[in-house]
PDB file of N, CA and C in Angstrom:
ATOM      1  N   UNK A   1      20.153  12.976   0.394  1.00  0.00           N
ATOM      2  CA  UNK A   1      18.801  12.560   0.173  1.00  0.00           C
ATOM      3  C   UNK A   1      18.257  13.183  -1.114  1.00  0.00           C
ATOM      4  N   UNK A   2      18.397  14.510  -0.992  1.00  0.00           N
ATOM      5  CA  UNK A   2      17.826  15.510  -2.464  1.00  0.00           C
ATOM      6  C   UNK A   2      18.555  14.809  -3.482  1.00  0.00           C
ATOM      7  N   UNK A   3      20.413  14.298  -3.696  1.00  0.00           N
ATOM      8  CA  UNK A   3      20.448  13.935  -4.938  1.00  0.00           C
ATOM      9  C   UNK A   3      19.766  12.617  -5.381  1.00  0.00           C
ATOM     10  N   UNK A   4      19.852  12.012  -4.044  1.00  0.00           N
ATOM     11  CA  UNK A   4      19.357  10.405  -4.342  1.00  0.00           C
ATOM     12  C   UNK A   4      17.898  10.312  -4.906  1.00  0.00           C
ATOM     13  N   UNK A   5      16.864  11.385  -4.781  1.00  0.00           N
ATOM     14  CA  UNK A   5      15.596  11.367  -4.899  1.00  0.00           C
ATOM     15  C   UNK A   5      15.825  11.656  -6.498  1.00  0.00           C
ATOM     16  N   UNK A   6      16.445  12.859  -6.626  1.00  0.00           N
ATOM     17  CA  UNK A   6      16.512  13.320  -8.442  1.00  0.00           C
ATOM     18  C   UNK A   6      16.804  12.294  -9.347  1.00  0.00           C
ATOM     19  N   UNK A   7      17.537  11.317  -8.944  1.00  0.00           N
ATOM     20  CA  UNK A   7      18.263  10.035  -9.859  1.00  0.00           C
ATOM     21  C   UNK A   7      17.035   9.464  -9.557  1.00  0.00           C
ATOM     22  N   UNK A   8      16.499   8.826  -8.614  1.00  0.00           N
ATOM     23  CA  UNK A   8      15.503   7.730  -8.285  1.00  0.00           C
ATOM     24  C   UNK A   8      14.260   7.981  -8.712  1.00  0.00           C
ATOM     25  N   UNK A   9      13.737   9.394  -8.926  1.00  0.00           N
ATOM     26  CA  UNK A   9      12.817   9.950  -9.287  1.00  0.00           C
ATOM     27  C   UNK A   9      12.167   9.393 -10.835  1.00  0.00           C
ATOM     28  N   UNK A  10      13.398   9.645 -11.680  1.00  0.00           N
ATOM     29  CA  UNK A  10      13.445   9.144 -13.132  1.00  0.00           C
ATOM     30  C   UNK A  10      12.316   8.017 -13.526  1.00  0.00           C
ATOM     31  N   UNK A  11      12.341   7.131 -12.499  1.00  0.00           N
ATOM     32  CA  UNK A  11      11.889   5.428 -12.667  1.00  0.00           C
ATOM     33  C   UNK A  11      10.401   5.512 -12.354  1.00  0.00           C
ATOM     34  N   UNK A  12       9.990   6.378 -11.585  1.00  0.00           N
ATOM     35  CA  UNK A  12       8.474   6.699 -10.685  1.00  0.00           C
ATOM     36  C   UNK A  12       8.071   5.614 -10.054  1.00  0.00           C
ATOM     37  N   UNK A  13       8.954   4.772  -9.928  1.00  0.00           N
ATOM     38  CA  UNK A  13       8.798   3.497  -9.039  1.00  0.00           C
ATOM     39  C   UNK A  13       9.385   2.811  -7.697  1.00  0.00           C
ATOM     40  N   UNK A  14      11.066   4.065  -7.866  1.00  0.00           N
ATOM     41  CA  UNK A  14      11.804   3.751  -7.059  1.00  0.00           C
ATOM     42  C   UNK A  14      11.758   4.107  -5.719  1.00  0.00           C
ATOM     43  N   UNK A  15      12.046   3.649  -4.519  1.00  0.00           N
ATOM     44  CA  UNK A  15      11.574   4.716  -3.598  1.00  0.00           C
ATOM     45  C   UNK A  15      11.876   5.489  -2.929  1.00  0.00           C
ATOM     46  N   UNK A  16      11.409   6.771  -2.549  1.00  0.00           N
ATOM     47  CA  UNK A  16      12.219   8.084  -1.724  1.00  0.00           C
ATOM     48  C   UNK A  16      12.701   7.868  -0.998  1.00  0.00           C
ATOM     49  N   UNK A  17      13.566   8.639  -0.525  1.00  0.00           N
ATOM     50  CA  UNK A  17      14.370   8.947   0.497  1.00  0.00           C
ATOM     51  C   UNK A  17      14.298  10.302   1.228  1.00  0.00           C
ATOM     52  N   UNK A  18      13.729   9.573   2.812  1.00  0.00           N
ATOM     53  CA  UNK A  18      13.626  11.030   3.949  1.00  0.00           C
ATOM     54  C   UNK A  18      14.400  10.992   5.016  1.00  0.00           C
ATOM     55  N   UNK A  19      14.282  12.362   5.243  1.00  0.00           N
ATOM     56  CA  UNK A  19      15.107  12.417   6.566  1.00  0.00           C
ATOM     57  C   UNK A  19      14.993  11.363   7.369  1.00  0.00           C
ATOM     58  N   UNK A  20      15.920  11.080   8.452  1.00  0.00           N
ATOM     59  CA  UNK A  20      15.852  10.732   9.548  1.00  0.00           C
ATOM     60  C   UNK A  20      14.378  10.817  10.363  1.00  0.00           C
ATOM     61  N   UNK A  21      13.908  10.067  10.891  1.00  0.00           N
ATOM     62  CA  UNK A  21      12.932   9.880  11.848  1.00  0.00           C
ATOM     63  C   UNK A  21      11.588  10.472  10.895  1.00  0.00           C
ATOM     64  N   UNK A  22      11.405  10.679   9.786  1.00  0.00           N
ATOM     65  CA  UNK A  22      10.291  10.409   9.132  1.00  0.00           C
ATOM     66  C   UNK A  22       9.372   9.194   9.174  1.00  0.00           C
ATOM     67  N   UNK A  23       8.229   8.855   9.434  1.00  0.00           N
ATOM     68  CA  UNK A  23       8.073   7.663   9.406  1.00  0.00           C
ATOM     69  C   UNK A  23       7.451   7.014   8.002  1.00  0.00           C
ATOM     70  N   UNK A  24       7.903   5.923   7.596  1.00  0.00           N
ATOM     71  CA  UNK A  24       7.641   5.755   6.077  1.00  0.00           C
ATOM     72  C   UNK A  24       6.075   4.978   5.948  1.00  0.00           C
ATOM     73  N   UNK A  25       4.983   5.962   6.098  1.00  0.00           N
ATOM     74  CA  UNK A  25       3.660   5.030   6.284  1.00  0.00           C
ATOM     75  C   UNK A  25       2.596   5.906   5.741  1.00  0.00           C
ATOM     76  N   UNK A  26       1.324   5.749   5.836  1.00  0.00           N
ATOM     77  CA  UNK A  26       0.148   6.672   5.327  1.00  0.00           C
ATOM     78  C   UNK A  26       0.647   7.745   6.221  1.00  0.00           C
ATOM     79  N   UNK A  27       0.564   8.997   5.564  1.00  0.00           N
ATOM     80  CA  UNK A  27       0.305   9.582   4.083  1.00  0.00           C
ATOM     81  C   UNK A  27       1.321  10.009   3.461  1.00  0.00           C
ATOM     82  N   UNK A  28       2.629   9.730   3.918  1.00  0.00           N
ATOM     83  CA  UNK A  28       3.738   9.823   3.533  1.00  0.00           C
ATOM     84  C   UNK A  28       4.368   9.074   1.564  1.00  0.00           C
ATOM     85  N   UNK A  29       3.889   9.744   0.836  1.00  0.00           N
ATOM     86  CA  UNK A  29       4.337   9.195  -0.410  1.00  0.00           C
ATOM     87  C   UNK A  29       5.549   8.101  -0.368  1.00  0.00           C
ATOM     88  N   UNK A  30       5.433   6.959  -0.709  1.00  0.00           N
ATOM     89  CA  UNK A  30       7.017   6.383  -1.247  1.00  0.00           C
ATOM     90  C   UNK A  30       7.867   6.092  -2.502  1.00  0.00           C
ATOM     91  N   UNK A  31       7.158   6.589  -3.271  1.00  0.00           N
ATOM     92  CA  UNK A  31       7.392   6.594  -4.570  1.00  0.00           C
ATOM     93  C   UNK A  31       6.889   7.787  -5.483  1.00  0.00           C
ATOM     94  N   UNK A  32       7.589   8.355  -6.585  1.00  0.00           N
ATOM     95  CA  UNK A  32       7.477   9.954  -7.134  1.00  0.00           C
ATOM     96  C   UNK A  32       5.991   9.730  -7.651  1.00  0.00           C
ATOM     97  N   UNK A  33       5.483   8.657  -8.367  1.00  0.00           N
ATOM     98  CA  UNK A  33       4.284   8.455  -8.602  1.00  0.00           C
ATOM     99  C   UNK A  33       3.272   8.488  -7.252  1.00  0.00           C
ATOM    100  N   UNK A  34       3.524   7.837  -6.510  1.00  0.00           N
ATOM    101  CA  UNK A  34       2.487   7.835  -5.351  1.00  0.00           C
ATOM    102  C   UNK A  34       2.393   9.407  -4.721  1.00  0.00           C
ATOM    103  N   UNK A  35       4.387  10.250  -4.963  1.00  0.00           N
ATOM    104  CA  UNK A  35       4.067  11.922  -4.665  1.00  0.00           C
ATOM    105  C   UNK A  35       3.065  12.731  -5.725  1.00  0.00           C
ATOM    106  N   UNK A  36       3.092  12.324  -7.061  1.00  0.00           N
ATOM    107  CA  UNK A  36       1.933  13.173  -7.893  1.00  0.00           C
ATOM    108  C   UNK A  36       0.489  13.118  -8.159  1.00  0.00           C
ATOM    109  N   UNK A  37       0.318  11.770  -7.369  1.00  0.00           N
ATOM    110  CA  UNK A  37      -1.134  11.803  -7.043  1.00  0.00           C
ATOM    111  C   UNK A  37      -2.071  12.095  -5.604  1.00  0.00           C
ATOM    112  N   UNK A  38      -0.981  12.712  -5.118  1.00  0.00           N
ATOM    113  CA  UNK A  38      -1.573  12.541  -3.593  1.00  0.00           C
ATOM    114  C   UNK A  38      -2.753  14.041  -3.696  1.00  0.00           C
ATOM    115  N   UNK A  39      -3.689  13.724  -2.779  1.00  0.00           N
ATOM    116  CA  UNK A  39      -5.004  14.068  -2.854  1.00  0.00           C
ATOM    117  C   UNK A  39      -4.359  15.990  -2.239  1.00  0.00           C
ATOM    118  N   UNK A  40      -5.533  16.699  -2.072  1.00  0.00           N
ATOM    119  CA  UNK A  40      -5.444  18.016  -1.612  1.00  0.00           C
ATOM    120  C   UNK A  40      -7.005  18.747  -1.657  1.00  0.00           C
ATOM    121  N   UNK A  41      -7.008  19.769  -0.707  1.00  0.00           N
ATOM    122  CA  UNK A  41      -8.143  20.507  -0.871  1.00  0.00           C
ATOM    123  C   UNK A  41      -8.048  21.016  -1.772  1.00  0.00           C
ATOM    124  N   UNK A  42      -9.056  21.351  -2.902  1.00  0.00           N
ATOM    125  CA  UNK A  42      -8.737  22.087  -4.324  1.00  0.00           C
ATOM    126  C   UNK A  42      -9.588  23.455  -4.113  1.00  0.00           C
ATOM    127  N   UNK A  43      -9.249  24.205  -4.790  1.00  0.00           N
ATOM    128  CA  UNK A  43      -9.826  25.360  -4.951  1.00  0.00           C
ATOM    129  C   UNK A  43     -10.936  25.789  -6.294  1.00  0.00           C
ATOM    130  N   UNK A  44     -11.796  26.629  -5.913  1.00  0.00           N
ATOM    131  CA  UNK A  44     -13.014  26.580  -6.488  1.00  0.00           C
ATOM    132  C   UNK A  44     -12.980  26.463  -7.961  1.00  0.00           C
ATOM    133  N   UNK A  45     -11.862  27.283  -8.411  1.00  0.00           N
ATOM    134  CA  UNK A  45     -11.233  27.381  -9.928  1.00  0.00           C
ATOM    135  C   UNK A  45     -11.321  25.580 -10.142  1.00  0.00           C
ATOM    136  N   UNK A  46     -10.370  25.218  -9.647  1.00  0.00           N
ATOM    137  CA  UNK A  46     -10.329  23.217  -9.393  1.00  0.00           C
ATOM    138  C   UNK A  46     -11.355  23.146  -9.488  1.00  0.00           C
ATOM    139  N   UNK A  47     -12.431  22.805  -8.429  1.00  0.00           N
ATOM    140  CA  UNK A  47     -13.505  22.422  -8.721  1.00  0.00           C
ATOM    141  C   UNK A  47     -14.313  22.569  -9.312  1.00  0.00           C
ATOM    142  N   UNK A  48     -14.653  23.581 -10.101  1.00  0.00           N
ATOM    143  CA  UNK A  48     -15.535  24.205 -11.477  1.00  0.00           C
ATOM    144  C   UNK A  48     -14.807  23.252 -12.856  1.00  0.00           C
ATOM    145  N   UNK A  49     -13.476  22.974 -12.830  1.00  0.00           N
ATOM    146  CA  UNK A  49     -12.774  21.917 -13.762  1.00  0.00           C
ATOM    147  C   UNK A  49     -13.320  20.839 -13.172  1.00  0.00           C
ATOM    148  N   UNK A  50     -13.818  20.404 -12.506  1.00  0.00           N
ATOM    149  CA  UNK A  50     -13.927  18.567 -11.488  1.00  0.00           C
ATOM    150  C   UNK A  50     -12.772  18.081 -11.576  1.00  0.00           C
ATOM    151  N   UNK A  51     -11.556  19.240 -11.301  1.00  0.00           N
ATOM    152  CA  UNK A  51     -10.188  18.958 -10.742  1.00  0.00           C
ATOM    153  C   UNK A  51     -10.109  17.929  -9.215  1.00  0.00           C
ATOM    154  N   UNK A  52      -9.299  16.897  -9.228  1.00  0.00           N
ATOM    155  CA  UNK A  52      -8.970  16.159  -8.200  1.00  0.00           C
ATOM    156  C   UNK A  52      -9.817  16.179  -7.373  1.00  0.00           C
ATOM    157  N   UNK A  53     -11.134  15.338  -7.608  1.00  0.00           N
ATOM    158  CA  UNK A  53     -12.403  15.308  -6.904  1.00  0.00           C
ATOM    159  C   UNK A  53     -12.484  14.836  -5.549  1.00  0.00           C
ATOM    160  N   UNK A  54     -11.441  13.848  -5.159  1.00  0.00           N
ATOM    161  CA  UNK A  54     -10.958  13.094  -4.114  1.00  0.00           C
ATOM    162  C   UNK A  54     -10.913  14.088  -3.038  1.00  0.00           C
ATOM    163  N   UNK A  55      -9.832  15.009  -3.508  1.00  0.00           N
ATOM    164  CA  UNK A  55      -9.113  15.880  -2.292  1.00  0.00           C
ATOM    165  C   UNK A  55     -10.152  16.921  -2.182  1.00  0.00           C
ATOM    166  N   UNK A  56     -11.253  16.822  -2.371  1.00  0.00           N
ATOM    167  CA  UNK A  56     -12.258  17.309  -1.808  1.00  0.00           C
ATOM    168  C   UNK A  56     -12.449  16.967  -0.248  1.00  0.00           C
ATOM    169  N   UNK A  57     -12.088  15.745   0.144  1.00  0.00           N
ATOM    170  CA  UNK A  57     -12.287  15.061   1.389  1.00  0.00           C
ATOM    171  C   UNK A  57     -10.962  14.697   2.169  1.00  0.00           C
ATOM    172  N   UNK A  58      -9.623  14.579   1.336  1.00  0.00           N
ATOM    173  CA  UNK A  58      -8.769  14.556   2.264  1.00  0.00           C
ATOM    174  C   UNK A  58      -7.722  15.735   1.788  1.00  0.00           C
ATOM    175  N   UNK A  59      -6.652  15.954   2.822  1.00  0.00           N
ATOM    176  CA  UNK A  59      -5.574  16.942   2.203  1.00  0.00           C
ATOM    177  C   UNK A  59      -4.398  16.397   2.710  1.00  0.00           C
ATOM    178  N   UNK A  60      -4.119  14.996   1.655  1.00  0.00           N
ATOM    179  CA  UNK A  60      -2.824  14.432   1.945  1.00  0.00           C
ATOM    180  C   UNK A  60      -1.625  15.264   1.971  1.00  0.00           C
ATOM    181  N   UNK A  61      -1.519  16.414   0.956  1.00  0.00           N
ATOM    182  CA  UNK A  61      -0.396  17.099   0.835  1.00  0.00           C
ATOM    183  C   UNK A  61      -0.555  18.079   1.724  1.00  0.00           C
ATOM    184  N   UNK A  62      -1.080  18.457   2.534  1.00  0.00           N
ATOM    185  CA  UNK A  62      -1.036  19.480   3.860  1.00  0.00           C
ATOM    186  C   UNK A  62      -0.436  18.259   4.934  1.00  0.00           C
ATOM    187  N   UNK A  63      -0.648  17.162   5.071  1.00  0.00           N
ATOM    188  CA  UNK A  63      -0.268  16.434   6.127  1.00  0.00           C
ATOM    189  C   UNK A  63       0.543  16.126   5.934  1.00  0.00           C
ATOM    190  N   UNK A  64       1.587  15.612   4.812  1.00  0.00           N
ATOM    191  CA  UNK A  64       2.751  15.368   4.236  1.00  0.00           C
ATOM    192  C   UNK A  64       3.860  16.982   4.916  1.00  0.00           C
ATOM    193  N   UNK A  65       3.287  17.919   3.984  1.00  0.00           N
ATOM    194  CA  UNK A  65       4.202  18.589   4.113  1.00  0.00           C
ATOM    195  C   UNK A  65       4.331  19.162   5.952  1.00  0.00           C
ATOM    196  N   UNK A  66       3.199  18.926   6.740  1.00  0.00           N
ATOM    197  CA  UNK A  66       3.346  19.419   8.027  1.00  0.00           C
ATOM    198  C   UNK A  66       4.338  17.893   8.370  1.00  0.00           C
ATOM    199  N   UNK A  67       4.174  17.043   7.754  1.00  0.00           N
ATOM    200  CA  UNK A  67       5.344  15.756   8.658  1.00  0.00           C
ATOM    201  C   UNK A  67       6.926  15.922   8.579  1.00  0.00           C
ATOM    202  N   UNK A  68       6.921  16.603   7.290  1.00  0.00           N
ATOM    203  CA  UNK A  68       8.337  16.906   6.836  1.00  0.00           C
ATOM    204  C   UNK A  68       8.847  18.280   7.357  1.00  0.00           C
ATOM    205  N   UNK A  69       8.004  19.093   7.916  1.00  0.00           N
ATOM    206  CA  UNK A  69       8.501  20.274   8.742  1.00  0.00           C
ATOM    207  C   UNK A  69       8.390  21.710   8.021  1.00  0.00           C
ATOM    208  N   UNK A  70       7.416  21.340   6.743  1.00  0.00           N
ATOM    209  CA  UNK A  70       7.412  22.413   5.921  1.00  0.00           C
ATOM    210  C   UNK A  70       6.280  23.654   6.552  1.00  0.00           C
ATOM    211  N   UNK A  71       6.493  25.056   5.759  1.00  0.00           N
ATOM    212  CA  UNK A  71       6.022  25.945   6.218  1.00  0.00           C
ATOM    213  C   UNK A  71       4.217  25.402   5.502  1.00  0.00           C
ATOM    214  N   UNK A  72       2.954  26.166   5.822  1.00  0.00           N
ATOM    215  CA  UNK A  72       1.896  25.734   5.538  1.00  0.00           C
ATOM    216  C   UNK A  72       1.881  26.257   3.937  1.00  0.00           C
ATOM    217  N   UNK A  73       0.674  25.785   3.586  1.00  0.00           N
ATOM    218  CA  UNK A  73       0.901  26.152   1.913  1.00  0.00           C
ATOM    219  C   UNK A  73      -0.520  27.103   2.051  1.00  0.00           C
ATOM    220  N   UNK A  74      -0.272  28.401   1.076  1.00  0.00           N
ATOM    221  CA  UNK A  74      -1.137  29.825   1.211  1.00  0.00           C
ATOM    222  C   UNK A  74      -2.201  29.049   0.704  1.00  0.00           C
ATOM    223  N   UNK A  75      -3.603  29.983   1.059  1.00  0.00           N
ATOM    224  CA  UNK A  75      -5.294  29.287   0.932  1.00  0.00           C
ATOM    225  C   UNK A  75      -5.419  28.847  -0.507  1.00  0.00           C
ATOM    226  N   UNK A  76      -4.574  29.638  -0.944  1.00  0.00           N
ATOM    227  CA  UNK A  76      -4.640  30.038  -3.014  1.00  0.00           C
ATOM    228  C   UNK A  76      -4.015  29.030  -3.329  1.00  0.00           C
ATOM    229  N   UNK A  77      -3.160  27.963  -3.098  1.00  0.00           N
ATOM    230  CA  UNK A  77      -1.786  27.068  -3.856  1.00  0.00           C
ATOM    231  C   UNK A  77      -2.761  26.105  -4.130  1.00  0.00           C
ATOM    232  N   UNK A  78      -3.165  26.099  -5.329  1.00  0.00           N
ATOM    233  CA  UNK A  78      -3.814  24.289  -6.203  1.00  0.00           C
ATOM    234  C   UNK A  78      -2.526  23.095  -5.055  1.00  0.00           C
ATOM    235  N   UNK A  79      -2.973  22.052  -5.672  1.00  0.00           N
ATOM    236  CA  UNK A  79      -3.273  21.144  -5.053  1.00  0.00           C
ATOM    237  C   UNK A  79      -1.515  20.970  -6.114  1.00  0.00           C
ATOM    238  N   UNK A  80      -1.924  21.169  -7.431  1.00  0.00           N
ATOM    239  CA  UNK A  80      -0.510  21.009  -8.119  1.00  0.00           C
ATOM    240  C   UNK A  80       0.805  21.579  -7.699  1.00  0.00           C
ATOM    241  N   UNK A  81       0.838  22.995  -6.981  1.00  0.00           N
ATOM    242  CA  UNK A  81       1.480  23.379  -6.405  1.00  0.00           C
ATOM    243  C   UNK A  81       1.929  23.031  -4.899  1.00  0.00           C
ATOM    244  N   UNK A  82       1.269  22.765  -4.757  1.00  0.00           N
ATOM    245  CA  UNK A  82       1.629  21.617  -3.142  1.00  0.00           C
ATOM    246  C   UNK A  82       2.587  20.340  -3.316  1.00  0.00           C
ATOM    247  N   UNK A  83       2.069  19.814  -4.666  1.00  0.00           N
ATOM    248  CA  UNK A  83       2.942  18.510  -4.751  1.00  0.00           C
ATOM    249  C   UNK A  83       4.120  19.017  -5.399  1.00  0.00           C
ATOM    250  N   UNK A  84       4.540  19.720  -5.691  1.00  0.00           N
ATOM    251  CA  UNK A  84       5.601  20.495  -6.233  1.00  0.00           C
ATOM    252  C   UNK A  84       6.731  20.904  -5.519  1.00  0.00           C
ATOM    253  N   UNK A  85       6.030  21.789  -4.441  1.00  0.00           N
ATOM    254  CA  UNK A  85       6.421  22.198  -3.090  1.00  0.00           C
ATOM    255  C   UNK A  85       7.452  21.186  -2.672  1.00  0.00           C
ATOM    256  N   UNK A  86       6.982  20.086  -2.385  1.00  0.00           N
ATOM    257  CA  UNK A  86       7.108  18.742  -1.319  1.00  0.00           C
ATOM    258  C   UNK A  86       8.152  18.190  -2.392  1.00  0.00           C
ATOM    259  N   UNK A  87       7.874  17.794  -3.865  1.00  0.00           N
ATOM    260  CA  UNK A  87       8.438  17.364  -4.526  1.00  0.00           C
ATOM    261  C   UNK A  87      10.485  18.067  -4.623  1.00  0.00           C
ATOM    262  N   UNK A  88       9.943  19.259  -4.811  1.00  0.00           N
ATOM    263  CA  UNK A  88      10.938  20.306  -4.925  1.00  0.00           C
ATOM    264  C   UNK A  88      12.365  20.122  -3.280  1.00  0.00           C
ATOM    265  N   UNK A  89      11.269  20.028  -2.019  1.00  0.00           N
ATOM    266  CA  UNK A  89      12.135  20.066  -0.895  1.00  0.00           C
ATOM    267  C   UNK A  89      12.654  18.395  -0.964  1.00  0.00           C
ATOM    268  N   UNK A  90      12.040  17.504  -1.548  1.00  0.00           N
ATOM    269  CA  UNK A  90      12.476  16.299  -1.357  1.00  0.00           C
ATOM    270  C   UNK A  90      13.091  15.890  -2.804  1.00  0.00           C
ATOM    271  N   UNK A  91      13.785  16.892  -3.746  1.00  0.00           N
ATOM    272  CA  UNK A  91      14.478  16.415  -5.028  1.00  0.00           C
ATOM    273  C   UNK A  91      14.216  15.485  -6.352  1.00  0.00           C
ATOM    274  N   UNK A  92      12.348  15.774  -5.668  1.00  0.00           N
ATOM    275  CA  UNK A  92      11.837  14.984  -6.790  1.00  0.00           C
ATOM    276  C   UNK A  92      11.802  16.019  -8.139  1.00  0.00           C
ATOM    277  N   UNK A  93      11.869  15.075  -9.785  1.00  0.00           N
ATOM    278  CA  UNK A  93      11.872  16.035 -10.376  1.00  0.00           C
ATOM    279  C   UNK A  93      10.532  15.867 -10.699  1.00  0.00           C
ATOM    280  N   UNK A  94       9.655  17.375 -11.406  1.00  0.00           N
ATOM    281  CA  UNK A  94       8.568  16.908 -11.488  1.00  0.00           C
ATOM    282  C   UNK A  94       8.026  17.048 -12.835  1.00  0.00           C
TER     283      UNK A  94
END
């Protein structure tokens, strides 16, 4: 899956590949583009930039990474570091 994502990644169009019994639907990214925009709670630093104003209201990448079985992400991790995270366990390059 990890190499198939690194090759497929390239295109930002192509689409991921997850484990077994993942289900492929909201909020689950399917494409490396649809993984670098996904929303997150931002932190105050963020928001003093009017960093990712969205994920003010949702935290796609906390629900992502709890679907995929990942550990939680610390209070401090930007929103960039989350998609990284996820990106990183699923062989996206980023």
């Amino acid at each position: 899956m990890r190499l198939y994502n690194t090759a497929a990644s390239l295109s930002g169009i192509a689409p991921l590949r997850y484990p077994i019994g993942i289900p492929l639907e909201p909020p689950i990214p399917l494409t490396r583009r649809d993984l670098f925009e996904m929303t997150g709670k931002f932190s105050l630093l963020e928001f003093v930039n009017f960093i990712n104003i969205l994920g003010w209201i949702d935290d796609q990448c906390r629900d992502v990474a709890a679907i995929l079985g990942l550990p939680g992400f610390p209070g401090v991790a930007t929103v960039d570091e989350k998609r990284e995270r996820i990106a990183e366990y699923l062989g996206v390059q980023a």
